[in-house]
C-alpha atoms as a PDB file:
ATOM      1  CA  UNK A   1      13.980   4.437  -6.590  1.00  0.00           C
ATOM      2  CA  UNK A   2      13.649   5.607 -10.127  1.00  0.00           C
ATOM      3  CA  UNK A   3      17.887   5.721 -10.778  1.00  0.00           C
ATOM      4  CA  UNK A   4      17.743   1.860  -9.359  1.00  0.00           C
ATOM      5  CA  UNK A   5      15.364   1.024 -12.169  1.00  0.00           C
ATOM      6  CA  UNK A   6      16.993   2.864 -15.337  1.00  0.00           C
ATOM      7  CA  UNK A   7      19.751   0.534 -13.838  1.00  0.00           C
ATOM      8  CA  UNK A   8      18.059  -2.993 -13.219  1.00  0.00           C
ATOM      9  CA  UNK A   9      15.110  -2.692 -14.805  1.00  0.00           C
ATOM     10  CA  UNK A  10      16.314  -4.703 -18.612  1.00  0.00           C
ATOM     11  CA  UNK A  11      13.293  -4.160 -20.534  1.00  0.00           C
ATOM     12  CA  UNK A  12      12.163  -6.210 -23.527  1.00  0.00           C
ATOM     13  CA  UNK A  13      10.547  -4.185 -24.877  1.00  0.00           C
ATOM     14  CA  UNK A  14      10.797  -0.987 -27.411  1.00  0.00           C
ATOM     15  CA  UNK A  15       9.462   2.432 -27.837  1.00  0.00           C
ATOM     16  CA  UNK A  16       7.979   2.926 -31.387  1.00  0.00           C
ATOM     17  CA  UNK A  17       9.393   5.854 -33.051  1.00  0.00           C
ATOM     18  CA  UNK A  18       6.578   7.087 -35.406  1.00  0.00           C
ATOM     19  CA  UNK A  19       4.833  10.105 -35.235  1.00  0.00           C
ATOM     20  CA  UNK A  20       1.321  10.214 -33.273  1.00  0.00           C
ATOM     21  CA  UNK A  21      -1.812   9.654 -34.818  1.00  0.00           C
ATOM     22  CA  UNK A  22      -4.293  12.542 -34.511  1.00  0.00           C
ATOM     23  CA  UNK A  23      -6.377  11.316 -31.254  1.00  0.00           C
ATOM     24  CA  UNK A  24      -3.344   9.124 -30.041  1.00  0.00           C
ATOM     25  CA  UNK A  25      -1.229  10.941 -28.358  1.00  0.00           C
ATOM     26  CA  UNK A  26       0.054  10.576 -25.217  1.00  0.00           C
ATOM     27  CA  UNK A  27      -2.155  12.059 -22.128  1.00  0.00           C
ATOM     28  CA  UNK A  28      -0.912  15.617 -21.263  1.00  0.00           C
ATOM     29  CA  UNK A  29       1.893  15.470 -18.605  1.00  0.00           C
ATOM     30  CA  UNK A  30       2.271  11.480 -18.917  1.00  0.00           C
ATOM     31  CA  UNK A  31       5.326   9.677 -19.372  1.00  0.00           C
ATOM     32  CA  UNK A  32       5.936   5.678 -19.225  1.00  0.00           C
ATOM     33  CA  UNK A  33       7.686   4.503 -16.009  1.00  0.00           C
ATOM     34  CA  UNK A  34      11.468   4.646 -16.291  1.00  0.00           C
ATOM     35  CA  UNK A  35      12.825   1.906 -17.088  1.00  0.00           C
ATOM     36  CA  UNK A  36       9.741  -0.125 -18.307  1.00  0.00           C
ATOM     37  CA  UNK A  37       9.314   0.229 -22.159  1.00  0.00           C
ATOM     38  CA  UNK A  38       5.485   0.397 -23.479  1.00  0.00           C
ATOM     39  CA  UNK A  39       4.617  -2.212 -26.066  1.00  0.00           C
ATOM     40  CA  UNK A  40       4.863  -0.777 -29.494  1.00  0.00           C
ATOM     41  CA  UNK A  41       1.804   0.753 -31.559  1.00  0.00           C
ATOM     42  CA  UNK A  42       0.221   1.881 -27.926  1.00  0.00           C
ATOM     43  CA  UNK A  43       0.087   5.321 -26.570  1.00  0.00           C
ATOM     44  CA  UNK A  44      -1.506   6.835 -22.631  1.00  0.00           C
ATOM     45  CA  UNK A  45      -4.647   7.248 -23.047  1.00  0.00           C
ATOM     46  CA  UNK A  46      -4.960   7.769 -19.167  1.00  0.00           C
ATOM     47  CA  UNK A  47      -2.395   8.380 -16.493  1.00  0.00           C
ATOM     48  CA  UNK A  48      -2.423   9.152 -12.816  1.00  0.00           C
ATOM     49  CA  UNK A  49       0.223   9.453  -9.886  1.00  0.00           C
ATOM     50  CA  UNK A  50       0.102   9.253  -5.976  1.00  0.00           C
ATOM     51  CA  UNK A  51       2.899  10.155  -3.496  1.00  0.00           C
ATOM     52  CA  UNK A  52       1.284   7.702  -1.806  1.00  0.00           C
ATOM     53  CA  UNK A  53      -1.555   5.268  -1.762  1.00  0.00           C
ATOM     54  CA  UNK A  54      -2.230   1.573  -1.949  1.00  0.00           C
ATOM     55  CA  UNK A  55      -3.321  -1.274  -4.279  1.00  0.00           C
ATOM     56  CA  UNK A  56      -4.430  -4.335  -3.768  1.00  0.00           C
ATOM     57  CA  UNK A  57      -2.175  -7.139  -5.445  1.00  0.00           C
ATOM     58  CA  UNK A  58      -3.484 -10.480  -6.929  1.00  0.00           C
ATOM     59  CA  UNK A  59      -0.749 -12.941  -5.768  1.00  0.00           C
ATOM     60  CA  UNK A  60      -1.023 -16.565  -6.295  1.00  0.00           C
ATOM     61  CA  UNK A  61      -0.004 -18.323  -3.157  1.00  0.00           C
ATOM     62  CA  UNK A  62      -0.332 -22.389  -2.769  1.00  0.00           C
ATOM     63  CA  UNK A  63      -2.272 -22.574  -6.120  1.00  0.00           C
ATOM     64  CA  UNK A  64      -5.099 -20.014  -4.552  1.00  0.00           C
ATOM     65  CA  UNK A  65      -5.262 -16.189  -5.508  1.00  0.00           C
ATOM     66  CA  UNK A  66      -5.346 -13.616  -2.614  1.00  0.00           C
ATOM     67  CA  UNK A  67      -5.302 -10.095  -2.466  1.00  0.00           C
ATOM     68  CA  UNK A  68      -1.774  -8.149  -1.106  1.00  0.00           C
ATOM     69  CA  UNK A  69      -2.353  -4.638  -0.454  1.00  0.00           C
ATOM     70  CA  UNK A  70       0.862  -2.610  -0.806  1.00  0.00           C
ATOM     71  CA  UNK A  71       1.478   0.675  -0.128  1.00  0.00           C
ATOM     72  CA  UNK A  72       3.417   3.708  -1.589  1.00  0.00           C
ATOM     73  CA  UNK A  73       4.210   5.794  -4.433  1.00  0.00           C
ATOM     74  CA  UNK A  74       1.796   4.912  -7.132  1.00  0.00           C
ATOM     75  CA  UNK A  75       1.408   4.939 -10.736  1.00  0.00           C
ATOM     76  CA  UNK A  76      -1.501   4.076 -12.978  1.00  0.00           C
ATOM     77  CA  UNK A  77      -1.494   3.886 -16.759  1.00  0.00           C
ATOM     78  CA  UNK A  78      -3.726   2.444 -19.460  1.00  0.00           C
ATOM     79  CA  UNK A  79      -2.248   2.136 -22.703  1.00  0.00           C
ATOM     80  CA  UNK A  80      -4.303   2.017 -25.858  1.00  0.00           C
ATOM     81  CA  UNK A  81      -3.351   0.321 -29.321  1.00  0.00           C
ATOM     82  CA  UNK A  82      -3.349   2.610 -32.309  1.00  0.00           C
ATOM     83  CA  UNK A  83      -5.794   2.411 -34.946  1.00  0.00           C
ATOM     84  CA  UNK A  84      -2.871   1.311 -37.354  1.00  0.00           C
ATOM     85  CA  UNK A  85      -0.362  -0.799 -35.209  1.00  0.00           C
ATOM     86  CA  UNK A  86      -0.327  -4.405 -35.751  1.00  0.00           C
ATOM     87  CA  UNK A  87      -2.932  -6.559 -33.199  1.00  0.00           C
ATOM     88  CA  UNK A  88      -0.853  -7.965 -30.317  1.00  0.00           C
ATOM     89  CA  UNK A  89      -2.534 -10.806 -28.095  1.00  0.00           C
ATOM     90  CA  UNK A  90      -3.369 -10.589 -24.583  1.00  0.00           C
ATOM     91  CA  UNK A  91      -0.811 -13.293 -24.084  1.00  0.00           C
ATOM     92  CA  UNK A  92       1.770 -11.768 -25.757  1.00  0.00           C
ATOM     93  CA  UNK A  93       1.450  -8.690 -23.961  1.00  0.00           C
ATOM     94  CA  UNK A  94       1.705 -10.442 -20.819  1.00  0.00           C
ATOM     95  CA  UNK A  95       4.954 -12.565 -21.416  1.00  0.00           C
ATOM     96  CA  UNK A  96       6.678  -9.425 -22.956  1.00  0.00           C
ATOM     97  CA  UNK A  97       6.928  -7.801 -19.372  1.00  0.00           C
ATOM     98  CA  UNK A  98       6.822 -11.263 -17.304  1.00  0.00           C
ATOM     99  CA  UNK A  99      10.040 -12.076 -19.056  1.00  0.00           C
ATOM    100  CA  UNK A 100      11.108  -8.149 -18.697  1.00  0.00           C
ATOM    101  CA  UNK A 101      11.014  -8.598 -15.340  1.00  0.00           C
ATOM    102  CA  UNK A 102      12.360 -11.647 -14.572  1.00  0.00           C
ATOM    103  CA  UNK A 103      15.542 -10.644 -16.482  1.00  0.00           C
ATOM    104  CA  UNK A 104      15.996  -7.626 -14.282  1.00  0.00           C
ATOM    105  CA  UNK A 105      16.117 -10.450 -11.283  1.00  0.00           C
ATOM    106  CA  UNK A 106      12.357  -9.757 -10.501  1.00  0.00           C
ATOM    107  CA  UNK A 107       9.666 -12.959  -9.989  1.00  0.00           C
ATOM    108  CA  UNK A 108       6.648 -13.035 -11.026  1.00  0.00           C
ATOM    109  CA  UNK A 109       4.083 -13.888  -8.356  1.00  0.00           C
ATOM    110  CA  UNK A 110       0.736 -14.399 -10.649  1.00  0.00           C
ATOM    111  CA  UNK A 111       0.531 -15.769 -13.854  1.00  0.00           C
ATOM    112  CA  UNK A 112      -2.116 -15.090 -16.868  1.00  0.00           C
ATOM    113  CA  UNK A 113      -4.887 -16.930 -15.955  1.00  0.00           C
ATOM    114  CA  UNK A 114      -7.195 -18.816 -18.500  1.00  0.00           C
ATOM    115  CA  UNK A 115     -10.125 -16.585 -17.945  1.00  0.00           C
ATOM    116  CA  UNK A 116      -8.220 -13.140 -17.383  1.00  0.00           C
ATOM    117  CA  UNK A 117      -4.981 -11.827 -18.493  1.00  0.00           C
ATOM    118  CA  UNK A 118      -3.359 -10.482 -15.428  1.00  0.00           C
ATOM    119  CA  UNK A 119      -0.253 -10.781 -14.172  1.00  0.00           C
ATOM    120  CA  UNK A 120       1.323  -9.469 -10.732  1.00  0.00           C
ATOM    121  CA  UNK A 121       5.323  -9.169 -10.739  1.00  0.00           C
ATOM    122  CA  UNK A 122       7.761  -7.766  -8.115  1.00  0.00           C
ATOM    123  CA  UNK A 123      10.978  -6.598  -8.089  1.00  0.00           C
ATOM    124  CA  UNK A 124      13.412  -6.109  -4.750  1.00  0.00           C
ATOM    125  CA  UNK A 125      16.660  -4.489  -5.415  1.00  0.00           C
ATOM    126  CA  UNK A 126      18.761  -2.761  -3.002  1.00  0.00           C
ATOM    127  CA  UNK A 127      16.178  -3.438  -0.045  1.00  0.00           C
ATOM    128  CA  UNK A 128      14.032  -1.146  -2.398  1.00  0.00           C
ATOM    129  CA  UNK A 129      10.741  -2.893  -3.517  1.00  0.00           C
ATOM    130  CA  UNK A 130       8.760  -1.923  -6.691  1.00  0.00           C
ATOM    131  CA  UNK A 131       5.061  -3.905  -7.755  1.00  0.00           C
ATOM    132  CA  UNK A 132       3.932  -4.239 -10.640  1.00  0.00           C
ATOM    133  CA  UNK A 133       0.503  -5.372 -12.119  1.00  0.00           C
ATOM    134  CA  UNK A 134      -0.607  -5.642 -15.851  1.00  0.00           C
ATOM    135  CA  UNK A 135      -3.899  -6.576 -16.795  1.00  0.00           C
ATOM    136  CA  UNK A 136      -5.014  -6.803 -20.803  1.00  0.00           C
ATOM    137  CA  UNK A 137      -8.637  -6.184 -21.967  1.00  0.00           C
ATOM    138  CA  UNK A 138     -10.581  -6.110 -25.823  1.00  0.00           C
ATOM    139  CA  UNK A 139      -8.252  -8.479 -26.982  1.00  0.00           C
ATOM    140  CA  UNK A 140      -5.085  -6.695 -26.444  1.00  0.00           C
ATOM    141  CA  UNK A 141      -6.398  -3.441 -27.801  1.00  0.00           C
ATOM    142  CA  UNK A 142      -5.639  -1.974 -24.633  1.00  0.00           C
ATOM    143  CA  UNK A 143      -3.845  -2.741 -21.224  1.00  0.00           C
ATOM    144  CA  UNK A 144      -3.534  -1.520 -17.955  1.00  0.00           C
ATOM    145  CA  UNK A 145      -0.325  -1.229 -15.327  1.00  0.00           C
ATOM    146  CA  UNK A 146      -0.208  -0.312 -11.779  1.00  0.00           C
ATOM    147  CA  UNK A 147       2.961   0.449 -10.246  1.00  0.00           C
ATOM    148  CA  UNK A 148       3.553   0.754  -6.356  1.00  0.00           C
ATOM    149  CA  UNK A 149       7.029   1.635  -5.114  1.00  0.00           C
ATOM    150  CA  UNK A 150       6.970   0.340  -1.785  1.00  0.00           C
ATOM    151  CA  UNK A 151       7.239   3.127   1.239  1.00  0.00           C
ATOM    152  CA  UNK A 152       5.751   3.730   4.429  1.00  0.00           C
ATOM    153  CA  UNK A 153       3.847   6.676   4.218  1.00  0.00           C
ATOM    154  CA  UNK A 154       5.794   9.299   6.036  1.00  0.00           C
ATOM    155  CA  UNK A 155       4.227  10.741   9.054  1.00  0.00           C
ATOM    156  CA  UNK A 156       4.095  14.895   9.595  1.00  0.00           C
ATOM    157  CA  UNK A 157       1.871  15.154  12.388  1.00  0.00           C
ATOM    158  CA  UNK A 158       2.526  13.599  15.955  1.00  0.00           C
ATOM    159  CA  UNK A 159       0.685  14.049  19.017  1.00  0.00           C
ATOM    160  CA  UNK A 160       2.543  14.735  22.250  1.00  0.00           C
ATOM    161  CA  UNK A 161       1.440  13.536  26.044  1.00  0.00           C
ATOM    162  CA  UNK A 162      -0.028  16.530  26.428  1.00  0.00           C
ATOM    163  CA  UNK A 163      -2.021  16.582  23.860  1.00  0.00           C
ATOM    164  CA  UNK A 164      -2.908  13.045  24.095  1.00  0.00           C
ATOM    165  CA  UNK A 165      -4.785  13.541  27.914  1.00  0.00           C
ATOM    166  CA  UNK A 166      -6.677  16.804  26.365  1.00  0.00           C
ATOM    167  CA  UNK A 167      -8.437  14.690  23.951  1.00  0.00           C
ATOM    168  CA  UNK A 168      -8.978  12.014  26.385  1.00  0.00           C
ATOM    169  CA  UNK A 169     -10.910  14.147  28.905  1.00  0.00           C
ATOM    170  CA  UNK A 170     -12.674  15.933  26.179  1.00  0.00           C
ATOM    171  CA  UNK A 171     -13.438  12.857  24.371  1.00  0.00           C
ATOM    172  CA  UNK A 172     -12.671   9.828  25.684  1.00  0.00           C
ATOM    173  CA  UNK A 173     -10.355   8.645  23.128  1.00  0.00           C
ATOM    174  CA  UNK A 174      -7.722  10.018  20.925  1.00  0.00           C
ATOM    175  CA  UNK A 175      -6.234   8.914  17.145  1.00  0.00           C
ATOM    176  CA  UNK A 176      -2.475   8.128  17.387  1.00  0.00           C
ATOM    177  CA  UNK A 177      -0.986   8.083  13.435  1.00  0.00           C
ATOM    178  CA  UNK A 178       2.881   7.678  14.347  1.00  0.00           C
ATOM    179  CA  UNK A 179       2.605   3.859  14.787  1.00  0.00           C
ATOM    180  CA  UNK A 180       3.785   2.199  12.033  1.00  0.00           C
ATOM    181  CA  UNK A 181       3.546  -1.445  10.131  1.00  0.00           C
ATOM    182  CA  UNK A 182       4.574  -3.360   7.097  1.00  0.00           C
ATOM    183  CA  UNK A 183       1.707  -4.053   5.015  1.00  0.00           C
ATOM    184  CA  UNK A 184       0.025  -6.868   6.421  1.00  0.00           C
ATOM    185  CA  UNK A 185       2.263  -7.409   9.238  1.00  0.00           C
ATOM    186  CA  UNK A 186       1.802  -6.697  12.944  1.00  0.00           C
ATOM    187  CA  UNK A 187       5.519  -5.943  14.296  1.00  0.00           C
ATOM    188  CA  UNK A 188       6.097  -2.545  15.585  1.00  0.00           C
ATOM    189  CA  UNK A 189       8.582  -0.627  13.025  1.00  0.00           C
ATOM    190  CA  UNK A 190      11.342   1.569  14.684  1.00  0.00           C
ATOM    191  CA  UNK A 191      10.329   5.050  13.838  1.00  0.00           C
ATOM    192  CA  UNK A 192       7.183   4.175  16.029  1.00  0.00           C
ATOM    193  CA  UNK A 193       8.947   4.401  18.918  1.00  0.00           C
ATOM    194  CA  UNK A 194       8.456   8.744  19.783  1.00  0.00           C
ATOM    195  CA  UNK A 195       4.794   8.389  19.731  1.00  0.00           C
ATOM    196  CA  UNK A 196       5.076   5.112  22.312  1.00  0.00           C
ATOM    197  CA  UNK A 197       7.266   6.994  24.150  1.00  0.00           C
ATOM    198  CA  UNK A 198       4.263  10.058  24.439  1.00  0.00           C
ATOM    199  CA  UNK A 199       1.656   7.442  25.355  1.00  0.00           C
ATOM    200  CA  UNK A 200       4.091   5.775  27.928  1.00  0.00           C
ATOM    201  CA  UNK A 201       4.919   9.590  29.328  1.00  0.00           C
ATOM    202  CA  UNK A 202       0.552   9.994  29.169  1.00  0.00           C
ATOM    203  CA  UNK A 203       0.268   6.889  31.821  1.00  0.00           C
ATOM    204  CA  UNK A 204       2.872   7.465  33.741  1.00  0.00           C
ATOM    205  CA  UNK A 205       1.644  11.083  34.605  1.00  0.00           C
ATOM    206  CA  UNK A 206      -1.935   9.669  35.187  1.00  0.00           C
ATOM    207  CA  UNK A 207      -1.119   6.725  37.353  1.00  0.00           C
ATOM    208  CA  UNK A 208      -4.801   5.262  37.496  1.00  0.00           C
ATOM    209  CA  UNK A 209      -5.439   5.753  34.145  1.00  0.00           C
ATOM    210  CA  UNK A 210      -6.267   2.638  31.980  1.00  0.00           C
ATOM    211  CA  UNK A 211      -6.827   2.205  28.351  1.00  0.00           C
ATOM    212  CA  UNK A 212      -7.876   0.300  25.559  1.00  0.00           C
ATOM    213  CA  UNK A 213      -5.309   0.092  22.532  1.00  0.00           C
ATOM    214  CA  UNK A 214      -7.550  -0.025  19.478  1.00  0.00           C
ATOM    215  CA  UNK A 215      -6.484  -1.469  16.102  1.00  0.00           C
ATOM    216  CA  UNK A 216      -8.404   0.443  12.768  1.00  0.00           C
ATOM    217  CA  UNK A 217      -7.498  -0.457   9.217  1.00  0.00           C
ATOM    218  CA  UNK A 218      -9.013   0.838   6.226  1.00  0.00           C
ATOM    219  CA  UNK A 219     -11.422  -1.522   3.923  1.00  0.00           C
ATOM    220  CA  UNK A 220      -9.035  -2.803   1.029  1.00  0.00           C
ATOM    221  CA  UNK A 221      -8.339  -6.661   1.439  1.00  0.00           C
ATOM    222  CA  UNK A 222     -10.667  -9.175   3.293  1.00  0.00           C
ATOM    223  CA  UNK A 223     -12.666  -8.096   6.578  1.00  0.00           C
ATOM    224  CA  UNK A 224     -11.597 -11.094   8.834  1.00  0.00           C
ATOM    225  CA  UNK A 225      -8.158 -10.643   7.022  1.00  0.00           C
ATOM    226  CA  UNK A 226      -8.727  -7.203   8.832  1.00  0.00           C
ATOM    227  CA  UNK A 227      -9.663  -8.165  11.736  1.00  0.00           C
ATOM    228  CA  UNK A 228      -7.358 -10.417  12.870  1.00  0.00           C
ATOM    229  CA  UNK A 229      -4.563  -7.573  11.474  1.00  0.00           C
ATOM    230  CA  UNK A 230      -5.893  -4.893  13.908  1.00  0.00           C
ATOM    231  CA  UNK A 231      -5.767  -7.256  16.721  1.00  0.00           C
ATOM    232  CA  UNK A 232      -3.021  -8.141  16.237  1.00  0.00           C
ATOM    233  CA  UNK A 233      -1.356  -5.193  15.917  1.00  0.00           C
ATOM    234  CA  UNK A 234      -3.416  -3.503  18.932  1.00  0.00           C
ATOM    235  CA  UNK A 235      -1.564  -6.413  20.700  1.00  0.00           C
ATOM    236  CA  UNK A 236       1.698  -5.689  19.318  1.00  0.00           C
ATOM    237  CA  UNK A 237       1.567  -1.878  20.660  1.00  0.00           C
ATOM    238  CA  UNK A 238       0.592  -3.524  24.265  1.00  0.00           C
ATOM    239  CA  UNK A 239       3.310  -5.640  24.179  1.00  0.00           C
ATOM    240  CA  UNK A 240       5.695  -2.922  23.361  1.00  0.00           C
ATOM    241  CA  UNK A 241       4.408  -0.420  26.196  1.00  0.00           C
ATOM    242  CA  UNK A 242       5.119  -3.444  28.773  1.00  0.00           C
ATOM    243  CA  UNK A 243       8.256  -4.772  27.476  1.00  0.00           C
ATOM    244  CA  UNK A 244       9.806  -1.458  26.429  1.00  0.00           C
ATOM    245  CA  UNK A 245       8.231   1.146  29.223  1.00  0.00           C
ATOM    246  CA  UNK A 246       7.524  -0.554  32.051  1.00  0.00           C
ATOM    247  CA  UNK A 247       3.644   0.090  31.482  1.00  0.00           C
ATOM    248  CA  UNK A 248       1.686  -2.500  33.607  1.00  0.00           C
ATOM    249  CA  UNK A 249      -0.202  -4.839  31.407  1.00  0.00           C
ATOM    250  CA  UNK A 250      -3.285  -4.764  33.928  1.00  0.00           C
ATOM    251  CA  UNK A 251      -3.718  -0.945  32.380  1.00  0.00           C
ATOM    252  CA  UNK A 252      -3.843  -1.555  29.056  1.00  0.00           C
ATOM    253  CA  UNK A 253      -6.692  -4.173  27.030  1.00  0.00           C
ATOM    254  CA  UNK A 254      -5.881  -5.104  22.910  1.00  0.00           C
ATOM    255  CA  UNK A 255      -8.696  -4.672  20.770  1.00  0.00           C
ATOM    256  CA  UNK A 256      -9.101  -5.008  17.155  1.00  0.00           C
ATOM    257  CA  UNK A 257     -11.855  -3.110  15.059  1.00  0.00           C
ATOM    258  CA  UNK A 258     -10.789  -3.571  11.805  1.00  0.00           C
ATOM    259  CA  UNK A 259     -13.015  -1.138   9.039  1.00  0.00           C
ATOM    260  CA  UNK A 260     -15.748  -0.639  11.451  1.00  0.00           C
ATOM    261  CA  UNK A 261     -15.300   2.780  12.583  1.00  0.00           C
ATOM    262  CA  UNK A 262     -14.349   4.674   9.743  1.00  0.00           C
ATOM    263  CA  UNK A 263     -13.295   8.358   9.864  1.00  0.00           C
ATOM    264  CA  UNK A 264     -13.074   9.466   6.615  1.00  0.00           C
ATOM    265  CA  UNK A 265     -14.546   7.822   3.302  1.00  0.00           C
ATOM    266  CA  UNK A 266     -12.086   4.801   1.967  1.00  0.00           C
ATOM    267  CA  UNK A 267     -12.955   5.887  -1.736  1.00  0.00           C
ATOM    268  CA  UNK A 268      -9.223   8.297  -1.487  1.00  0.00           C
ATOM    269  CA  UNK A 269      -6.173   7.439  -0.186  1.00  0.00           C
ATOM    270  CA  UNK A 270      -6.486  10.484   2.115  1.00  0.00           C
ATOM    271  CA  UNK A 271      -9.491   8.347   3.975  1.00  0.00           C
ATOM    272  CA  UNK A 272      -7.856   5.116   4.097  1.00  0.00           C
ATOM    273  CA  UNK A 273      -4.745   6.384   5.362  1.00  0.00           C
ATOM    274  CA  UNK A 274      -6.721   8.399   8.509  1.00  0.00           C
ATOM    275  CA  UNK A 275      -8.672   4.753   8.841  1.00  0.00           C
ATOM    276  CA  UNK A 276      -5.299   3.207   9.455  1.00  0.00           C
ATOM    277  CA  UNK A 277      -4.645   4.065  13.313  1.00  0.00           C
ATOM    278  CA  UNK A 278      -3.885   2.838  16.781  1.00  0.00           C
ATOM    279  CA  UNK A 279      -6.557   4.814  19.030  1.00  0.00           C
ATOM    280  CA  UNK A 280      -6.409   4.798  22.769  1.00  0.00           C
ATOM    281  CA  UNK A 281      -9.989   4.812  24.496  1.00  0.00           C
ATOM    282  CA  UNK A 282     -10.296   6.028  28.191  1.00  0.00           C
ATOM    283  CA  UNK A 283     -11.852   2.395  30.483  1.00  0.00           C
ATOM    284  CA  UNK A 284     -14.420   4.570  32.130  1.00  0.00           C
ATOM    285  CA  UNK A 285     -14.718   3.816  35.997  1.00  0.00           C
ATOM    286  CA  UNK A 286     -16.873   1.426  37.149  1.00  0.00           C
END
């Protein structure tokens, strides 16, 4: 991802050459993004990085803003204007890296508003996908950028058949992580398909077992946004157990609970990524 933007990525903008101020240096072990220029006279004052995580995009879609949550590789800076570098405008910071980015082929999916200065921009190159959103504050004394380089989070820890009917009959339900979707979306991705094959291996060995498929998602974006995601996807998973396996659909019910049963906080990415999960819950007989 990074090579692709040192490539694409035709900044506007220039690095200022002069020597740091005492106090305004750059944050220890920060660097700007490659390929994206800071706005000259700043320096990082704060910096962070995540492997992965998510952030929750303003987009402006049929003249009404709405939040897109996109996850990935993540970087947060805030860059501060130095004491002797000439006052830029909020505005002005905000065009300098809307027109940035539309000259490296990107669009820019929310303007500046009148009452804010925040912009949301996106780039797709290469069927990679990088986000970016800038937001000014004090006047253009400082400004803040997010940057999410789209990924799916890459799953290390599956849970076999076996496994799978243990926690059943010493719970009644069990967490199943290797099911994966786009951001928003409900359609099964490929690499899903070795944990559907455990669960379809789970009901074929237990004949008269039946299950609900649960839908959880973490707590970024709106709840009935969240709801109707986790039913949908609890749907999807169905679907794909009777079309793909041969699992009868009288065996298996959809359900979507959306943030409601939490299993870890949603303050970290950790949390919200072990909130995101298909679960399957033993139908207890009657």
């Amino acid at each position: 991802m990074r090579q692709i933007f040192y490539a694409v990525f035709v900044t506007l903008l220039c690095v200022l050459k002069a020597p740091m101020a005492f106090g305004e240096a750059d944050r220890a072990g920060s660097k700007d993004y490659p390929g994206i220029s800071r706005m000259p006279g700043y320096y990082i004052a704060d910096y962070r990085e995540s492997k992965f995580d998510s952030f929750a995009f303003t987009v402006t879609e049929n003249g009404e803003d709405k939040q897109r949550p996109v996850d990935g590789h993540l970087y947060s800076f805030r860059y501060d204007r130095k004491k002797d570098a000439q006052p830029l405008s909020d505005l002005q910071v905000i065009r300098n890296f809307q027109n940035a980015m539309q000259s490296a082929g990107g669009e820019v999916l929310r303007d500046a508003g009148t009452q804010d200065r925040e912009t949301t921009m996106r780039l797709v190159k290469e069927g990679r996908e990088i986000w970016v959103a800038i937001a000014t504050r004090a006047h253009g004394d400082l400004y803040l950028m997010t940057i999410i380089e789209k990924q799916a989070m890459q799953q290390e820890v599956t849970v076999n058949a076996k496994a799978m009917a243990h926690d059943l009959g010493d719970s009644g339900r069990v967490a199943i992580y290797g099911i994966h979707f786009d951001t928003g979306k409900s359609e099964v991705k490929p690499e899903s398909e070795p944990s559907l094959v455990e669960i379809a291996k789970l009901l074929n060995q237990s004949p008269t077992l039946k299950v609900y498929i649960v839908g959880h998602t973490d707590m970024v974006a709106d709840l009935g946004l969240n709801m109707r995601l986790s039913q949908t996807r609890a749907q999807a998973v169905v679907d794909a157990l009777v079309s793909k396996h041969g699992i009868s659909g009288s065996r298996l019910i959809a359900f979507g609970n959306g943030p409601y049963a939490p299993v870890a906080s949603n303050k970290t990415e950790e949390g919200r990524a072990k909130n995101r999960r298909v679960e399957l819950v033993e139908i207890g007989i009657q």
